[in-house]
N, C-alpha and C. Protein backbone atom coordinates (compact mmCIF):
# COMPACT_ATOMS: atom_id res chain seq x y z
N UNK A 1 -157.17 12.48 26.14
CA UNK A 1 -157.21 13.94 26.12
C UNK A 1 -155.84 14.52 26.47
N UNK A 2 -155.32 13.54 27.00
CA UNK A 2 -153.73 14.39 27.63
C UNK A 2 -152.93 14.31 26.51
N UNK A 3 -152.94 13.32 26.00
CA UNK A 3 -151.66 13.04 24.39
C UNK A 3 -152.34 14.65 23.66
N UNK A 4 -153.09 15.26 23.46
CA UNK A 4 -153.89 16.67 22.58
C UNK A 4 -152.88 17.58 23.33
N UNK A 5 -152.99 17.82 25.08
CA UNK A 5 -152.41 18.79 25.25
C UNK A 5 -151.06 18.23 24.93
N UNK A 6 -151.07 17.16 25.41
CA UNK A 6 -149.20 17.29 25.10
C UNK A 6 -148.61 17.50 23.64
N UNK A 7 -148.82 17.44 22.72
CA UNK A 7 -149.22 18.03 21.43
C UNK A 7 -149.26 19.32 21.14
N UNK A 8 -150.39 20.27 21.98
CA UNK A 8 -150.72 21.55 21.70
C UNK A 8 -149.08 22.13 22.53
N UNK A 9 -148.07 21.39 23.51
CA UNK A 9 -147.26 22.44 24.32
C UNK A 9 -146.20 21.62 23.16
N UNK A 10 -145.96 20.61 22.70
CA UNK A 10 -145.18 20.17 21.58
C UNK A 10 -144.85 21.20 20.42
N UNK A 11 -146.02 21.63 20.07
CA UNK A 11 -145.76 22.42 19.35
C UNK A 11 -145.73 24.00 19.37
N UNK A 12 -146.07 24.45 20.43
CA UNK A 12 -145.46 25.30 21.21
C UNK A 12 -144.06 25.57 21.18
N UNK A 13 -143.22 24.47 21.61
CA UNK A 13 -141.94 24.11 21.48
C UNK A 13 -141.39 24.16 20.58
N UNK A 14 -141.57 23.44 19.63
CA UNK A 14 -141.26 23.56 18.14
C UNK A 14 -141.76 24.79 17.60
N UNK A 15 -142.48 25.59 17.89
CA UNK A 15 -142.91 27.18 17.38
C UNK A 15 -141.58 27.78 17.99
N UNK A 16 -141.51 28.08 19.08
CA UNK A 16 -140.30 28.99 19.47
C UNK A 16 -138.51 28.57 18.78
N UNK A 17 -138.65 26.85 19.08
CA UNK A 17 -137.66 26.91 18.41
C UNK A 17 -137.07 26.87 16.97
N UNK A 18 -138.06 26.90 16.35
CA UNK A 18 -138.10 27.33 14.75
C UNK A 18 -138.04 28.67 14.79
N UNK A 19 -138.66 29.96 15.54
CA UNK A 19 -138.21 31.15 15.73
C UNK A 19 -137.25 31.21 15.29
N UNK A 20 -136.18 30.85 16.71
CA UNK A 20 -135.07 30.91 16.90
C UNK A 20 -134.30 30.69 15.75
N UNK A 21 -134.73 29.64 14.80
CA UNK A 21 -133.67 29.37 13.95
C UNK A 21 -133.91 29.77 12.64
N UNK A 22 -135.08 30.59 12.44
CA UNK A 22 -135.28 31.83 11.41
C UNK A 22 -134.48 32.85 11.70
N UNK A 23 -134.14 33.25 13.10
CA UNK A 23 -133.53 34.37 13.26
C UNK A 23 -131.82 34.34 13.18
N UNK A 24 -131.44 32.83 13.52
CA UNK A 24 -130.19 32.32 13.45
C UNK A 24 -129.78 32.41 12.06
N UNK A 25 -130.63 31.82 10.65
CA UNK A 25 -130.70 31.87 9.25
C UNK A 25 -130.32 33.06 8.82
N UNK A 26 -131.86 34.10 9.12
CA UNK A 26 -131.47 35.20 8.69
C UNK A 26 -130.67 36.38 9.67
N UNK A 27 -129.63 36.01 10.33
CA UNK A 27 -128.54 36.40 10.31
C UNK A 27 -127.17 35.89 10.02
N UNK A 28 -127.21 34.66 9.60
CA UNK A 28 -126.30 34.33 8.59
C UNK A 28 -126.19 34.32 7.39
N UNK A 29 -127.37 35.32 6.37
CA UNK A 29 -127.42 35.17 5.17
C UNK A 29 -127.66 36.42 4.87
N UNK A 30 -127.32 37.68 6.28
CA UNK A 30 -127.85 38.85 5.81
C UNK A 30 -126.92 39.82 5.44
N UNK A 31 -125.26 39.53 5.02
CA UNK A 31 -124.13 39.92 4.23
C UNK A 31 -123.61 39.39 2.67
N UNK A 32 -124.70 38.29 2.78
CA UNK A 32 -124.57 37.32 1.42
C UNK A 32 -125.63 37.63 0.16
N UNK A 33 -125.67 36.52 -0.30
CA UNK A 33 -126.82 36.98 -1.61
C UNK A 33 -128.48 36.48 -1.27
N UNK A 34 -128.78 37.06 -1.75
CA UNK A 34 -130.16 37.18 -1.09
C UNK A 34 -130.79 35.84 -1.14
N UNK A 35 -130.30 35.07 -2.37
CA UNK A 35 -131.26 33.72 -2.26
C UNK A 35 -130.38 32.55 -1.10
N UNK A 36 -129.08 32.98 -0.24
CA UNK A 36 -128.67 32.36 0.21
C UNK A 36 -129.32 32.70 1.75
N UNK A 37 -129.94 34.02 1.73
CA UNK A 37 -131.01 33.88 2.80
C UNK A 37 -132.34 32.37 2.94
N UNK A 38 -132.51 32.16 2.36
CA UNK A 38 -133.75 31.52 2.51
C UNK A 38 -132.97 29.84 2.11
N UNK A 39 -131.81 29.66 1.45
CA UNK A 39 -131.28 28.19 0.89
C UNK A 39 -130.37 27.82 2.98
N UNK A 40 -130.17 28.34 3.22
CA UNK A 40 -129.07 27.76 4.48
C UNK A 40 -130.08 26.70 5.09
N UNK A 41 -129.39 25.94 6.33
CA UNK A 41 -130.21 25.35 6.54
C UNK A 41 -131.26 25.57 7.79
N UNK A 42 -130.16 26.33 8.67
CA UNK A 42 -131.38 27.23 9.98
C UNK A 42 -132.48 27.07 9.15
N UNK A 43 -132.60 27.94 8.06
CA UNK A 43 -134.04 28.60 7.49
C UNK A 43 -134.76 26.97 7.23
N UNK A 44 -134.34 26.47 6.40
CA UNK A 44 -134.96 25.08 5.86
C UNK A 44 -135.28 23.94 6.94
N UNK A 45 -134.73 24.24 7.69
CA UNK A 45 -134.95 23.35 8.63
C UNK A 45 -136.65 24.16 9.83
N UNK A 46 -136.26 25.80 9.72
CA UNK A 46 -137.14 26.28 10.64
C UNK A 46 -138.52 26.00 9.85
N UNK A 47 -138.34 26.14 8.70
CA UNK A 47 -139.94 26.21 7.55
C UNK A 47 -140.04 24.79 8.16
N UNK A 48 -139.16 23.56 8.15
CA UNK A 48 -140.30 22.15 7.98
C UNK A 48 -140.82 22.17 9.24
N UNK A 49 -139.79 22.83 10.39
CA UNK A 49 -140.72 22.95 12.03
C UNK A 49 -142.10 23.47 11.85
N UNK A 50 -142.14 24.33 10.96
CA UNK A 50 -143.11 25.53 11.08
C UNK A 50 -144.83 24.24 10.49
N UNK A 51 -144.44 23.48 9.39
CA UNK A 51 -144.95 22.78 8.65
C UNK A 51 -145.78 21.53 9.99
N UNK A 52 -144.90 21.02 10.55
CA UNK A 52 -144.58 20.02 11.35
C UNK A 52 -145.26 20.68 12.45
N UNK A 53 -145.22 21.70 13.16
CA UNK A 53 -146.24 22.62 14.19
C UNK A 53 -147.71 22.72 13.58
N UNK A 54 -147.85 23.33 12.36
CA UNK A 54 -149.06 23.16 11.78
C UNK A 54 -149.94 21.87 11.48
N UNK A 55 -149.39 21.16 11.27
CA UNK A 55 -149.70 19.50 11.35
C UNK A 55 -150.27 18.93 12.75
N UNK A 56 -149.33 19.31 13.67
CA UNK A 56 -149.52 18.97 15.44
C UNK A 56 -150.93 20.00 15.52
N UNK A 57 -150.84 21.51 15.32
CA UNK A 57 -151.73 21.89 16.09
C UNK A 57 -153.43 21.49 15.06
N UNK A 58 -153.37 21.28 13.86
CA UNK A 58 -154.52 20.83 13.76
C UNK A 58 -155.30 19.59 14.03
N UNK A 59 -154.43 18.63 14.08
CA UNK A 59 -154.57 17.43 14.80
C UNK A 59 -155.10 17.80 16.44
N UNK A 60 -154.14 18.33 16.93
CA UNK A 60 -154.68 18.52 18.86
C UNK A 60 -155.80 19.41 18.82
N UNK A 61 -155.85 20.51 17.97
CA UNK A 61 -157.14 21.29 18.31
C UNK A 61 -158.55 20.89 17.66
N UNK A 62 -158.29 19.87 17.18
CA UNK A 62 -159.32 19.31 16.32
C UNK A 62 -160.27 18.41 17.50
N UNK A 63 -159.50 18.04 18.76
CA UNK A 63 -159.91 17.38 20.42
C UNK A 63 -160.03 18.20 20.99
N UNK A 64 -159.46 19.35 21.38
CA UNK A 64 -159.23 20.33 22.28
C UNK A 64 -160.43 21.61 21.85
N UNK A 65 -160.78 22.14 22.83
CA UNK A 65 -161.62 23.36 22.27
C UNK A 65 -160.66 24.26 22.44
N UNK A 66 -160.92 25.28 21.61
CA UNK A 66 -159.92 26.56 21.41
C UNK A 66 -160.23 27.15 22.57
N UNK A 67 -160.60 27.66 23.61
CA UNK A 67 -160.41 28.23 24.63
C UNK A 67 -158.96 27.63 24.85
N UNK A 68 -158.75 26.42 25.07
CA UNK A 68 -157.66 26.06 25.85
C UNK A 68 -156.37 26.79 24.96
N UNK A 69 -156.55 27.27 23.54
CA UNK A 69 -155.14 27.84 23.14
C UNK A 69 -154.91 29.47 23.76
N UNK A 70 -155.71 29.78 24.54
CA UNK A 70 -155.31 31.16 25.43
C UNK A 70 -154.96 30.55 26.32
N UNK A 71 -154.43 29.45 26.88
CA UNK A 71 -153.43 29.02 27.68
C UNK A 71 -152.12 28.21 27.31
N UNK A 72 -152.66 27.83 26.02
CA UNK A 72 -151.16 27.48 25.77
C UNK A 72 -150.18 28.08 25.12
N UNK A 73 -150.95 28.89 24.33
CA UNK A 73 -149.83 29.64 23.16
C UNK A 73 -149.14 30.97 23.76
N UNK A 74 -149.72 31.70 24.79
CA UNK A 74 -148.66 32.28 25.22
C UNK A 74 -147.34 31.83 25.88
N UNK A 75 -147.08 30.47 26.27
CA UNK A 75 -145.56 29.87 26.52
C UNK A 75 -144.75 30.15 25.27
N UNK A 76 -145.27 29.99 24.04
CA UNK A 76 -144.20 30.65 23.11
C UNK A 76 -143.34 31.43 23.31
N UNK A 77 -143.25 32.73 24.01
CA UNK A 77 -142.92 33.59 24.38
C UNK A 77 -141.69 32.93 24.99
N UNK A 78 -142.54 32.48 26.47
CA UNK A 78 -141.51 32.04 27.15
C UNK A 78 -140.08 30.80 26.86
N UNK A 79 -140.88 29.98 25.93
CA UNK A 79 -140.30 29.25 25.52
C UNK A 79 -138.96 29.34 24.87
N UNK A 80 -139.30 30.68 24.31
CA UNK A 80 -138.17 31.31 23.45
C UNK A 80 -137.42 31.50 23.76
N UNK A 81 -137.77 32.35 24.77
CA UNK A 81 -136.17 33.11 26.13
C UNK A 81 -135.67 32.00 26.76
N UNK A 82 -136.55 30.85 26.47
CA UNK A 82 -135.62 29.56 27.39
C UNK A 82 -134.37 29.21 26.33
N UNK A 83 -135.12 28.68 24.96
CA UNK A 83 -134.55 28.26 24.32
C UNK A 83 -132.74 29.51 23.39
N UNK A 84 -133.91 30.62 23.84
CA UNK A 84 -132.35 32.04 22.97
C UNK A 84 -130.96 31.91 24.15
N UNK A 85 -130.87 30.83 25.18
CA UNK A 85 -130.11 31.11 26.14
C UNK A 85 -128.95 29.69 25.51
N UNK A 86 -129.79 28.91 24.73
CA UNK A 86 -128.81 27.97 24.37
C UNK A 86 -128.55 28.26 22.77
N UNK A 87 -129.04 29.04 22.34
CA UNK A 87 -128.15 29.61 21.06
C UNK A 87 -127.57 30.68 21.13
């Protein structure tokens, strides 16, 4: 049962920091041409996180009862402001 949560805060992790690097993308592609918004690699790299989170959380919540994601998914948040301090 512990490998699920560690999983459900895994991807937690990987949620915020794929944020981060949507927002890193699209501000490096937002003076350029529009399809070079979405080709860089911040962006390409944040979509396969995003892919790769979706994968984790149906796997862990598939063990886990959803009550427990009103405790985990608000660290996103926090996670973020951890992680916006090293970009």
């Amino acid at each position: 049962m512990f490998s699920y949560y560690l999983m459900a805060y895994l991807a937690v992790a990987l949620t915020a920091m794929s944020q981060l690097l949507l927002k890193k993308g699209a501000d490096r592609g937002k003076y350029g041409h529009p399809v070079k918004l979405f080709l860089n690699p911040f962006t390409a790299i944040a979509y396969a996180l995003f892919f790769i989170v979706t994968l984790l959380n149906l796997y862990a919540y598939k063990m886990l009862p959803l009550k427990c994601a009103v405790v985990v998914l608000p660290f996103t948040i926090s996670w973020s402001g951890y992680y916006h301090s090293f970009f």
